[in-house]
N, C-alpha and C. Protein backbone atom coordinates (compact mmCIF):
# COMPACT_ATOMS: atom_id res chain seq x y z
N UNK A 1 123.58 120.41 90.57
CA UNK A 1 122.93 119.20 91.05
C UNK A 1 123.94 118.06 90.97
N UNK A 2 123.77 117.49 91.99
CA UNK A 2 124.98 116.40 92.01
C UNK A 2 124.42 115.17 91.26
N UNK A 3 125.16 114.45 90.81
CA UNK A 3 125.17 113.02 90.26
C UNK A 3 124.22 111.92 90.91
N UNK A 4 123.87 111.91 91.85
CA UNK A 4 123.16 110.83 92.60
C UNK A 4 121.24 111.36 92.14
N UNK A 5 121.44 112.70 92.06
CA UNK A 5 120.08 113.58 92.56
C UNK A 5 119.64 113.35 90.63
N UNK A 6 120.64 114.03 89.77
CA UNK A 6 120.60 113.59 88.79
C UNK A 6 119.68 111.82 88.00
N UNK A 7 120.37 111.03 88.59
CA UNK A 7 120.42 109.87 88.65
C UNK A 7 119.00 109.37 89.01
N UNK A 8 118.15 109.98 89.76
CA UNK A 8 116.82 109.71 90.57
C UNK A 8 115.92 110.45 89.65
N UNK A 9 116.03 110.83 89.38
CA UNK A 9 115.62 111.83 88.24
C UNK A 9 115.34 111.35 86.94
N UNK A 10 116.11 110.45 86.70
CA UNK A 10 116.25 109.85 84.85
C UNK A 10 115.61 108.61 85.71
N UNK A 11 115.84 107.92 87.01
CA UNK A 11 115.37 106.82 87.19
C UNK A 11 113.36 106.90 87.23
N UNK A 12 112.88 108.50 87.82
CA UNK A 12 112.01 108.48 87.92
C UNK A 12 110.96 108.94 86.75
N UNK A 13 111.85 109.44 85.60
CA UNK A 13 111.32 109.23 84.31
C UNK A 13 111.27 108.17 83.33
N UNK A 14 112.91 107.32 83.60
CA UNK A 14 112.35 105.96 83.10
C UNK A 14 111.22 105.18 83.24
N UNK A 15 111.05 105.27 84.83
CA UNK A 15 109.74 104.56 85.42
C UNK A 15 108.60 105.19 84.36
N UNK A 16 108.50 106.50 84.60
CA UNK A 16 107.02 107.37 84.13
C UNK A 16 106.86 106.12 82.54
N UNK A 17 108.11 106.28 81.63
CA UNK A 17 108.22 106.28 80.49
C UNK A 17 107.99 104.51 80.23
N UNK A 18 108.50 103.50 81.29
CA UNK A 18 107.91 102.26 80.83
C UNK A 18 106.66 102.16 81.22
N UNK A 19 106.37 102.76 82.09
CA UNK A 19 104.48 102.72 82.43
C UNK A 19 103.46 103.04 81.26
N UNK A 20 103.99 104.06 80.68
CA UNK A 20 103.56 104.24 79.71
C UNK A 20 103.81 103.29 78.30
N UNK A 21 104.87 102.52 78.33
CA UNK A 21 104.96 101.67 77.11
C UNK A 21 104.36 100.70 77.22
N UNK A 22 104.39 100.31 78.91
CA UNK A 22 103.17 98.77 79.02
C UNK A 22 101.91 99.12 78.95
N UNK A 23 101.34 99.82 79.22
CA UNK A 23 100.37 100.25 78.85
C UNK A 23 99.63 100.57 77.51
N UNK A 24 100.52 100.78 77.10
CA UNK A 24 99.81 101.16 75.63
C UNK A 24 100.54 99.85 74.31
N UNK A 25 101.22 98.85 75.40
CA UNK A 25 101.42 97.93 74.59
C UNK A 25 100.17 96.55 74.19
N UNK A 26 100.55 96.25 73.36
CA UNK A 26 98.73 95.58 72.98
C UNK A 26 98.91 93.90 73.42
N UNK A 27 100.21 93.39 74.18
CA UNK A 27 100.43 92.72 74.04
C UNK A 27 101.83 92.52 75.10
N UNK A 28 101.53 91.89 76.65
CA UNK A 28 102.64 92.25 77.24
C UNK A 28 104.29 91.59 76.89
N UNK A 29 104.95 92.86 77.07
CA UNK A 29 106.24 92.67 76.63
C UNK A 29 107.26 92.47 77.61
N UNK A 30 108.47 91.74 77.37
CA UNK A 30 109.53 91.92 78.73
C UNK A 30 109.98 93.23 78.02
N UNK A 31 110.35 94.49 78.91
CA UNK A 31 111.19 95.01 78.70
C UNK A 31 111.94 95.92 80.18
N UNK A 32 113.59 96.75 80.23
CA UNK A 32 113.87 97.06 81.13
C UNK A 32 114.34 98.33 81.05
N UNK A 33 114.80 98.89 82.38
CA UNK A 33 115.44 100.29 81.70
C UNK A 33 116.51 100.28 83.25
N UNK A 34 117.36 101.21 83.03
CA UNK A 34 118.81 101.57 83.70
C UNK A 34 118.89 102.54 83.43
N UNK A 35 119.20 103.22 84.31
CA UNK A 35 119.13 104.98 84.72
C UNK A 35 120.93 105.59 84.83
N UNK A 36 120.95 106.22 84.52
CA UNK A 36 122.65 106.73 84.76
C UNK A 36 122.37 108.77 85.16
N UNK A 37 123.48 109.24 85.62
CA UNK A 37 122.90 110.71 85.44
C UNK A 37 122.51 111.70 84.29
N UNK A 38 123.36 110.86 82.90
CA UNK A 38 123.43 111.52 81.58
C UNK A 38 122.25 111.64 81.10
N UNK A 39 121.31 110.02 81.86
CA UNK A 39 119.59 109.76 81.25
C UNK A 39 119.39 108.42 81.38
N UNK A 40 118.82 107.79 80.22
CA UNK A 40 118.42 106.17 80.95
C UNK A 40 118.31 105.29 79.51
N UNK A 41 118.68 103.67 79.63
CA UNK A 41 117.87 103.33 78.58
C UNK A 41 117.32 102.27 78.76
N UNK A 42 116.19 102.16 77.60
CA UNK A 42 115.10 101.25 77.60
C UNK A 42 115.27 99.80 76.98
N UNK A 43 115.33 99.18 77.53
CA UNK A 43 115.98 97.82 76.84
C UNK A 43 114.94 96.87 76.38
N UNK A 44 114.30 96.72 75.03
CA UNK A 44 112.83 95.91 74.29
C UNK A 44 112.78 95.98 73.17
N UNK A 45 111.86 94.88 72.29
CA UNK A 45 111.34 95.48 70.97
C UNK A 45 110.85 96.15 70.89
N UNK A 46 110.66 97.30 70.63
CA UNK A 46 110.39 98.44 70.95
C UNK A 46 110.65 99.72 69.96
N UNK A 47 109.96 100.17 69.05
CA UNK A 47 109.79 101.80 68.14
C UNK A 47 110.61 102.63 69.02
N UNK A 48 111.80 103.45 68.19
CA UNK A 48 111.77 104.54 68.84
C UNK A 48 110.97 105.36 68.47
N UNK A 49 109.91 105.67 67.45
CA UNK A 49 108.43 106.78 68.22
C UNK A 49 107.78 105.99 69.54
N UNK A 50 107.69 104.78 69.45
CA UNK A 50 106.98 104.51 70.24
C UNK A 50 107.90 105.10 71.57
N UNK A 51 108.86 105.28 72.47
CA UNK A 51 110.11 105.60 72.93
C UNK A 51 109.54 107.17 73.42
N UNK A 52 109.96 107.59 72.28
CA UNK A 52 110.08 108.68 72.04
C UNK A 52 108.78 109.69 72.36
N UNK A 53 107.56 108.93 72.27
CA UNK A 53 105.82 109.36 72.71
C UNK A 53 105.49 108.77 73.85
N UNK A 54 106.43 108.17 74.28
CA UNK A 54 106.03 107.68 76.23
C UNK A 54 107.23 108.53 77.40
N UNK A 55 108.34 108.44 76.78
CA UNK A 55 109.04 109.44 77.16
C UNK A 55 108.33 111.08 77.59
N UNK A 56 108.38 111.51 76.12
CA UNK A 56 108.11 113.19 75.90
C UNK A 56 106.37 112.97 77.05
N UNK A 57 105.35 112.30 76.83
CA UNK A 57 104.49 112.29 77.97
C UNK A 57 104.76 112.15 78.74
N UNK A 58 105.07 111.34 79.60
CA UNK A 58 106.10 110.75 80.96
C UNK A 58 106.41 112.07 81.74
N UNK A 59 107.13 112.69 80.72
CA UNK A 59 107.88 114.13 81.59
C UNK A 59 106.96 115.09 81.52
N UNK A 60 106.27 115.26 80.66
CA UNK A 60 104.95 116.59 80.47
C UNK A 60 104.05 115.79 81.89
N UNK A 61 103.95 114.77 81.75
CA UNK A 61 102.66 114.21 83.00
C UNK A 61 103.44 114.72 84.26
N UNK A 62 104.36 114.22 84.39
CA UNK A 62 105.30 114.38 85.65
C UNK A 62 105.41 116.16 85.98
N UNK A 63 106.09 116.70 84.90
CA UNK A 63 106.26 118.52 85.41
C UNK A 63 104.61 118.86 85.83
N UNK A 64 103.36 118.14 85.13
CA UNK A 64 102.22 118.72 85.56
C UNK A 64 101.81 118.07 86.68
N UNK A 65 102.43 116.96 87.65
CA UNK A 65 102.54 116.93 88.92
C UNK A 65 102.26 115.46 88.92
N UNK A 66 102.40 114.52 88.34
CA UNK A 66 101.98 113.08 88.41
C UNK A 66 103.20 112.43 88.89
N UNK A 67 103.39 112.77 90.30
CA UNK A 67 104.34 112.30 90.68
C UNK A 67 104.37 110.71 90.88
N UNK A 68 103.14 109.79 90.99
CA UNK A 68 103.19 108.65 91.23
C UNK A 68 103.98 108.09 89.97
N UNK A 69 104.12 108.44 88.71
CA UNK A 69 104.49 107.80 87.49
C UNK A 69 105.86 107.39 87.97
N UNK A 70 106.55 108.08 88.62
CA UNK A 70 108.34 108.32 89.62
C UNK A 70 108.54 106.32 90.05
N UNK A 71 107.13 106.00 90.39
CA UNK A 71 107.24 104.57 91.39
C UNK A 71 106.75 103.54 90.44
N UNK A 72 107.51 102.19 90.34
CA UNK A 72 106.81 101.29 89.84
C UNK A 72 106.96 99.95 90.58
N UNK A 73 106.20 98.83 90.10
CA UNK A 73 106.67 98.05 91.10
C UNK A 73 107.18 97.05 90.89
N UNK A 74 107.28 97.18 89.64
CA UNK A 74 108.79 96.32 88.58
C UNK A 74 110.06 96.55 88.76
N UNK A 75 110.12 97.99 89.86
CA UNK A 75 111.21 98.27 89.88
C UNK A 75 112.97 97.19 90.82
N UNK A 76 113.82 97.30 90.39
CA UNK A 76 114.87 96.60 90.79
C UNK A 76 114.82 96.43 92.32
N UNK A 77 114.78 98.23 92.79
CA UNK A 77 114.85 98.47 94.69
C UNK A 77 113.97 97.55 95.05
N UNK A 78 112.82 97.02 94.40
CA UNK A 78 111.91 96.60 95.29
C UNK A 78 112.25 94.94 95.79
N UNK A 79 113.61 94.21 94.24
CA UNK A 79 113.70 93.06 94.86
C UNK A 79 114.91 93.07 95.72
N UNK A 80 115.77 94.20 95.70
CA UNK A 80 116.72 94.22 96.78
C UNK A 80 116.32 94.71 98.01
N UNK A 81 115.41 95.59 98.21
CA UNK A 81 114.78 95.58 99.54
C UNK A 81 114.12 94.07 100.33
N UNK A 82 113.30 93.12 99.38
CA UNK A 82 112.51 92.17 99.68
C UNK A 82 113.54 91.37 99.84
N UNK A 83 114.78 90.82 99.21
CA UNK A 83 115.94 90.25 99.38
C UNK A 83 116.97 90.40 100.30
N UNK A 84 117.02 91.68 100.82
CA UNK A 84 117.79 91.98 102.30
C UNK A 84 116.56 91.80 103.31
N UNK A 85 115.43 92.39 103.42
CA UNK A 85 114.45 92.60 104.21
C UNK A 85 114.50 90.83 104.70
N UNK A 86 113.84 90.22 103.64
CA UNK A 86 113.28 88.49 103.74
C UNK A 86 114.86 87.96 104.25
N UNK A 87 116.08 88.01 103.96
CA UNK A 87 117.37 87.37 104.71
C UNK A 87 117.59 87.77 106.23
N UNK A 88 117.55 88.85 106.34
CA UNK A 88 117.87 89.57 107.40
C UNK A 88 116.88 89.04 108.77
N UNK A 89 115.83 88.54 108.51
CA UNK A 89 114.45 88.38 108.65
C UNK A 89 114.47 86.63 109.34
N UNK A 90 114.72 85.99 108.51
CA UNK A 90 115.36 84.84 108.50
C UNK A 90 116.74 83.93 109.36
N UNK A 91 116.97 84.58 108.96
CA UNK A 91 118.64 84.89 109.62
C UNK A 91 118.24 84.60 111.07
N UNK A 92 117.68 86.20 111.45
CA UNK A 92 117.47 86.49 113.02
C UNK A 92 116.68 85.36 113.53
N UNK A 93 115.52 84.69 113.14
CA UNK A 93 114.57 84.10 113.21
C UNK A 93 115.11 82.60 113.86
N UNK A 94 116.14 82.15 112.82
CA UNK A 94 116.87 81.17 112.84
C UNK A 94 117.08 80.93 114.12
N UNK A 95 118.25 82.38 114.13
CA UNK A 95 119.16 82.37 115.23
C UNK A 95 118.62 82.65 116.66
N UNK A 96 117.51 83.46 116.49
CA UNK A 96 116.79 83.90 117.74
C UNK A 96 115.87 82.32 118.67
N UNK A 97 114.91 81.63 117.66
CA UNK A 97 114.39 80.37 117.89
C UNK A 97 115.40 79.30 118.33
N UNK A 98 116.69 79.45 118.11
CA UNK A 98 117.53 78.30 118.48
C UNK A 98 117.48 77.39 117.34
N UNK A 99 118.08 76.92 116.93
CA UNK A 99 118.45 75.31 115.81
C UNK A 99 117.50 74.54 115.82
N UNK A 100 117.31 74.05 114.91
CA UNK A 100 115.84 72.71 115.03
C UNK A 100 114.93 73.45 114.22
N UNK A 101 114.25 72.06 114.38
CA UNK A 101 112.43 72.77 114.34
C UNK A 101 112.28 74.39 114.37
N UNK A 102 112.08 74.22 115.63
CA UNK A 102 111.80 75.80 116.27
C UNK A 102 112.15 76.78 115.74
N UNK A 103 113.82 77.02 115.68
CA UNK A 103 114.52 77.73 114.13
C UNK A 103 113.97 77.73 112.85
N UNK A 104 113.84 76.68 112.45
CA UNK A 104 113.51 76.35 111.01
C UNK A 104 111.86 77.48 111.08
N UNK A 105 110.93 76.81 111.99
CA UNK A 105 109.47 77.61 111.99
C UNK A 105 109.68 78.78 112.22
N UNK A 106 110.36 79.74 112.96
CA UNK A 106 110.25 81.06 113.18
C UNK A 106 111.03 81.50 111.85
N UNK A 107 112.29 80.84 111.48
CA UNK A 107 112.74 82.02 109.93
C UNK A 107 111.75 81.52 109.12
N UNK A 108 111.09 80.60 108.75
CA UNK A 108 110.31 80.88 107.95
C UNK A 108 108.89 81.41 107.99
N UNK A 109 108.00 81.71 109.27
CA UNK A 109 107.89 82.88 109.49
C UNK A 109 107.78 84.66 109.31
N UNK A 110 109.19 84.21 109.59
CA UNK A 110 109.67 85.54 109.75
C UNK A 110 109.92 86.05 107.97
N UNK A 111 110.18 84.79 107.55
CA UNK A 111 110.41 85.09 105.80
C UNK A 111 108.85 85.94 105.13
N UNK A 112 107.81 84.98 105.67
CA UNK A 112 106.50 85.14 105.29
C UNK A 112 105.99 86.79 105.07
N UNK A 113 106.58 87.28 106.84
CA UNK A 113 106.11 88.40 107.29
C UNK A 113 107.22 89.26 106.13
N UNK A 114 108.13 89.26 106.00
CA UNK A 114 109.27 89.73 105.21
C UNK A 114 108.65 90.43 103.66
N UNK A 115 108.43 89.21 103.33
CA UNK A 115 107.80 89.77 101.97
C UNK A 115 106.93 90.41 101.96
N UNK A 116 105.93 90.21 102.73
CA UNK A 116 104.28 90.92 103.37
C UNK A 116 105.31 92.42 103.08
N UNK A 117 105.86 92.80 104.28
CA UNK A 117 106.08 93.86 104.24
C UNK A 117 107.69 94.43 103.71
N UNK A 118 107.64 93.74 102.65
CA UNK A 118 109.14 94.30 101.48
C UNK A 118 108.13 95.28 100.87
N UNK A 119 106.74 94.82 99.99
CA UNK A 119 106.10 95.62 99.03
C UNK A 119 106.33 97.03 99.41
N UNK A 120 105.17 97.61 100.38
CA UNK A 120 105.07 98.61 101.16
C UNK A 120 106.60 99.10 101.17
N UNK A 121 107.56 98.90 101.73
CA UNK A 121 108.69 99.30 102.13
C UNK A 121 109.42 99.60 100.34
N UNK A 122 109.33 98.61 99.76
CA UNK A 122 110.23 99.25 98.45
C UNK A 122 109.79 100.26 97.87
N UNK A 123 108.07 100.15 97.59
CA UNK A 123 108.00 101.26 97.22
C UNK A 123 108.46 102.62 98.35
N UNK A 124 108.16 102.68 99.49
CA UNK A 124 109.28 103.67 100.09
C UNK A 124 110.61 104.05 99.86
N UNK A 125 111.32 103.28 99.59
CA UNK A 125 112.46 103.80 99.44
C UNK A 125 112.84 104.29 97.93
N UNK A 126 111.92 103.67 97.25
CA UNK A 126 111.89 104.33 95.60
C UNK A 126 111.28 106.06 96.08
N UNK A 127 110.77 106.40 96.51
CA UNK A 127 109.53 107.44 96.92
C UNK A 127 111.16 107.80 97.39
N UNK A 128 111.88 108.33 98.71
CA UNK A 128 112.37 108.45 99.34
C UNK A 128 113.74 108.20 98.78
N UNK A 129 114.35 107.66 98.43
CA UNK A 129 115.84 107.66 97.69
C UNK A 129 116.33 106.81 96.76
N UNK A 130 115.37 106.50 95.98
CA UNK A 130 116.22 105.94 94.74
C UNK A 130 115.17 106.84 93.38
N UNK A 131 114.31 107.37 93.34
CA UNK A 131 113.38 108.31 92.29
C UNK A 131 113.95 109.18 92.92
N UNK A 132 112.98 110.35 91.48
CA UNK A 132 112.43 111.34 92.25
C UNK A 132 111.78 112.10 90.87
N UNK A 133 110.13 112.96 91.38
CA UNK A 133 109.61 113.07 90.64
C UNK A 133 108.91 114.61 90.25
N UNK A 134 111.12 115.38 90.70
CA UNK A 134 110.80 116.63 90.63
C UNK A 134 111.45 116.72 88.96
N UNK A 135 110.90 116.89 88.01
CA UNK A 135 111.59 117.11 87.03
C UNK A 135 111.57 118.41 86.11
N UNK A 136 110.55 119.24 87.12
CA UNK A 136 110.70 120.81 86.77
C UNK A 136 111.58 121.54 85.37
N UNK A 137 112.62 121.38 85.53
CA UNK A 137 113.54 121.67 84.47
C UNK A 137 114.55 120.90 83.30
N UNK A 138 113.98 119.47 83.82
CA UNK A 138 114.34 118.83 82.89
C UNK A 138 114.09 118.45 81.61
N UNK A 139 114.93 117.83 80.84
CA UNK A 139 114.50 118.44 79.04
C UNK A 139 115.45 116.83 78.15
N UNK A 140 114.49 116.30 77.54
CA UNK A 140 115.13 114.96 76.91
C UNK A 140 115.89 115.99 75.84
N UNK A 141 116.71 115.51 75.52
CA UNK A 141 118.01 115.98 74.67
C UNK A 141 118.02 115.19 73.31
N UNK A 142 117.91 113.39 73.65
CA UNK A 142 117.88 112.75 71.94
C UNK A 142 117.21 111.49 72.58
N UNK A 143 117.22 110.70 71.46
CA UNK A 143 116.79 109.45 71.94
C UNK A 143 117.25 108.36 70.87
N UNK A 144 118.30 107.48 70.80
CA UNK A 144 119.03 106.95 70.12
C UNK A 144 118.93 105.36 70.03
N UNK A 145 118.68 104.28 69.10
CA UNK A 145 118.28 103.03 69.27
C UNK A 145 119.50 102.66 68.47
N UNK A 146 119.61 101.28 68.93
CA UNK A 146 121.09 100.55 69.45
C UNK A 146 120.82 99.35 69.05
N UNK A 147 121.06 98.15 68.37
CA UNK A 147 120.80 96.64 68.21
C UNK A 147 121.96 96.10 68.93
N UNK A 148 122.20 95.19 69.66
CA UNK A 148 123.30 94.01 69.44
C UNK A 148 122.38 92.94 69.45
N UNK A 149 122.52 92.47 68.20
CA UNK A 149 121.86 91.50 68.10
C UNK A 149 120.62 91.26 67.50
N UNK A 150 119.70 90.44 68.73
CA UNK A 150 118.31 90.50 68.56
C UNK A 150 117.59 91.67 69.78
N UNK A 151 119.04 91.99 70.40
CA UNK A 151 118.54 93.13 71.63
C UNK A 151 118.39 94.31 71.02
N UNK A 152 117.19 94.90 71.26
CA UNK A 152 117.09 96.70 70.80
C UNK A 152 117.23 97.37 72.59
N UNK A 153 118.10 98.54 72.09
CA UNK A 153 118.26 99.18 73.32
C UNK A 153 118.10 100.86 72.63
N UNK A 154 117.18 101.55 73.69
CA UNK A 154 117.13 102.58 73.30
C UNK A 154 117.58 103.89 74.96
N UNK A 155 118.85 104.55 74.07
CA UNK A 155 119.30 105.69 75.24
C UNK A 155 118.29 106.65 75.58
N UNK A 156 118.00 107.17 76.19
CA UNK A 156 117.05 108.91 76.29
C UNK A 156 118.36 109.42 77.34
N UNK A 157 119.02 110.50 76.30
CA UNK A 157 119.85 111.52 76.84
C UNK A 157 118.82 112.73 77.69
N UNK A 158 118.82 113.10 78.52
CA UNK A 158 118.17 114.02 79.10
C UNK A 158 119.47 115.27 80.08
N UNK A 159 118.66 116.44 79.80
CA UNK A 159 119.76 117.34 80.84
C UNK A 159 118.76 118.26 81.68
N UNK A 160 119.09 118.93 82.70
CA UNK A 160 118.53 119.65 83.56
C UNK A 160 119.11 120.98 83.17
């Protein structure tokens, strides 16, 4: 399995695995996670049991077919989709209406419609190429917590 496929993989268990930490948190928290092919980590105040019991579910939910856990909508793709989508959008709008007024009303507009339909679309491309929520043979390996600071960061090594 190549590195990218890898990579969608730890991204779509990270997802499973913060869904599960907001959720069962009593009290909402900022927290983030970053995916690599080795596995991913979770960046919060945050237990590693607590970690470690949203994880190990995450992937048992997922191999028993909960593929939606793969998508979230916290996720990063969704503000770089809405951020190219809404410019791109704009841009044309500008340029298409001519300068002025007219310009000014159609990109913004066109911004409106942009975001409308970034949602819909990011989660597509999470679904489609940045997850994925085949994790059949995959197996967390450790799970290791990290301070700098007042930051807790926790790794989940995982291998296929």
């Amino acid at each position: 399995m190549n590195w990218w496929e890898r990579t969608k993989r730890n991204h779509g268990l990270e997802h499973g695995t913060i869904t599960l930490l907001l959720s069962r948190a009593k009290a909402p928290q900022p927290m983030a996670g970053y995916s690599t092919p080795a596995g991913f980590f979770v960046v919060g105040s945050l237990s590693t049991e607590a970690v470690r019991e949203s994880a190990e579910e995450a992937l048992r939910r997922m191999q028993a077919g909960e593929a939606e856990l793969a998508v979230s909508p916290f996720c990063g793709t969704n503000i770089v989709v809405g951020a190219a989508l809404t410019t791109l959008a704009t841009l044309a709008g500008y340029r298409l209406a001519g300068r002025g007024l007219a310009g000014v009303n159609r990109a913004f507009a066109n911004a409106v419609l942009a975001i409308v339909a970034s949602r819909p679309l990011g989660r597509l491309v999470q679904q489609r190429y940045t997850t994925s929520a085949d994790l059949a043979d995959m197996h967390i390996d450790d799970i290791s917590r990290h301070e700098l600071g007042t930051l807790t960061i926790h790794w989940v090594a995982t291998r296929a």
